[in-house]
C-alpha atoms as a PDB file:
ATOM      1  CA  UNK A   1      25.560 -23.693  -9.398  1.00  0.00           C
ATOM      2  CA  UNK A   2      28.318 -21.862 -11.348  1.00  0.00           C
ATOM      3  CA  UNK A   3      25.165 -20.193 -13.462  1.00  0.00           C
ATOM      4  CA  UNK A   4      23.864 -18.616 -10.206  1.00  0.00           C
ATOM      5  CA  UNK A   5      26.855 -17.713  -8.908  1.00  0.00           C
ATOM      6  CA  UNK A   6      27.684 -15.307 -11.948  1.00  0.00           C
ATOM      7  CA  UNK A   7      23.914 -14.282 -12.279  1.00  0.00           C
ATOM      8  CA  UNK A   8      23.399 -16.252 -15.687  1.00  0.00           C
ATOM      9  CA  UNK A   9      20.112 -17.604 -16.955  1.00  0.00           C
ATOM     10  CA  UNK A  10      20.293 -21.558 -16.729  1.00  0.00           C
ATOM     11  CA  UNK A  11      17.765 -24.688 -16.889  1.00  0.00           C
ATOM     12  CA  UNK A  12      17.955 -28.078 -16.247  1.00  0.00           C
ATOM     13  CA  UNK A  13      16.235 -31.153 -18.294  1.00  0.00           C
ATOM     14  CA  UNK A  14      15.925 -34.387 -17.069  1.00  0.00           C
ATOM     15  CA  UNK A  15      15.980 -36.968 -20.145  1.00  0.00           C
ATOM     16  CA  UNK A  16      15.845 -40.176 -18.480  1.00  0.00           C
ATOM     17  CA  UNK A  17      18.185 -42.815 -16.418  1.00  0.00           C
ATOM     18  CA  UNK A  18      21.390 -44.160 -17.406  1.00  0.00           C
ATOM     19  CA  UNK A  19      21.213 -47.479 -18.710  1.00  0.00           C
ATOM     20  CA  UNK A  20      22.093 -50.348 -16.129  1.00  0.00           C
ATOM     21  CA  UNK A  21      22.741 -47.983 -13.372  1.00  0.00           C
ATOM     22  CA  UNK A  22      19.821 -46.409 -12.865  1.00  0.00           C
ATOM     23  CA  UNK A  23      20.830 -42.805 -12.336  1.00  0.00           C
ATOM     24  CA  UNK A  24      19.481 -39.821 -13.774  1.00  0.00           C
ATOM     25  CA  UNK A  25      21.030 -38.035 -16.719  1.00  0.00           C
ATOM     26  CA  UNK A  26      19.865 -34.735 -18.296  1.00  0.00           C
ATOM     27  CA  UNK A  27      20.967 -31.382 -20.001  1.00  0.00           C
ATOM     28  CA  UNK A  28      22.110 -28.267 -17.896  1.00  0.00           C
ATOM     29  CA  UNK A  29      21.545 -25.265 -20.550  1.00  0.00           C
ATOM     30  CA  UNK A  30      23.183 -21.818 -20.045  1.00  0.00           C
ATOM     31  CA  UNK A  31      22.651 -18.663 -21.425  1.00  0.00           C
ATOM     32  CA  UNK A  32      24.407 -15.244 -21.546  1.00  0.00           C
ATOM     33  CA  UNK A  33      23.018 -12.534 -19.353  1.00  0.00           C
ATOM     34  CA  UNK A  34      19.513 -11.118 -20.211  1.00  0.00           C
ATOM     35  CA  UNK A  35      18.740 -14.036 -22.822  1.00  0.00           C
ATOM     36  CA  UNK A  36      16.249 -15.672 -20.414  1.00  0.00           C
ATOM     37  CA  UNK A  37      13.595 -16.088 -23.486  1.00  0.00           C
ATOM     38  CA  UNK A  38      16.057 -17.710 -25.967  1.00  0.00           C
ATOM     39  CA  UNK A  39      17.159 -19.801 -23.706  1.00  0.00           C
ATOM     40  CA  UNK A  40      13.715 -21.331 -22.677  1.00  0.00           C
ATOM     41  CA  UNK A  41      12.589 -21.566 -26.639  1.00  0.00           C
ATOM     42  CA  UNK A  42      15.482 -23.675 -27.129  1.00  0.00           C
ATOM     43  CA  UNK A  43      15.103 -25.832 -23.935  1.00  0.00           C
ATOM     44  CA  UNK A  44      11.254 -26.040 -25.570  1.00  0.00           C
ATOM     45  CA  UNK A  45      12.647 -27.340 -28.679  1.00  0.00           C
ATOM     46  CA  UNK A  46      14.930 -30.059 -26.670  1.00  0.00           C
ATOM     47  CA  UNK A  47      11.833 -31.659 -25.353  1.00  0.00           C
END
């Protein structure tokens, strides 16, 4: 939310469930202002 508030380029991966519980756990990447295609190479990479 923070990322939208200030107008920053974000993206959220889910990776999976947390062991025993069940829940879902993932990686909330941020980016500085206008970096929108970095930001989605290296979320490409992560997956």
């Amino acid at each position: 939310m923070l990322a939208n508030l200030a107008g920053l380029p974000a993206i959220a991966i889910p990776t999976g469930t947390a062991e025993g519980s069940h829940l879902p756990v993932g990686y909330q990447l941020m980016a500085d202002l206008w970096c929108e295609e970095e930001l989605l190479a290296f979320a490409q990479r992560v997956i």
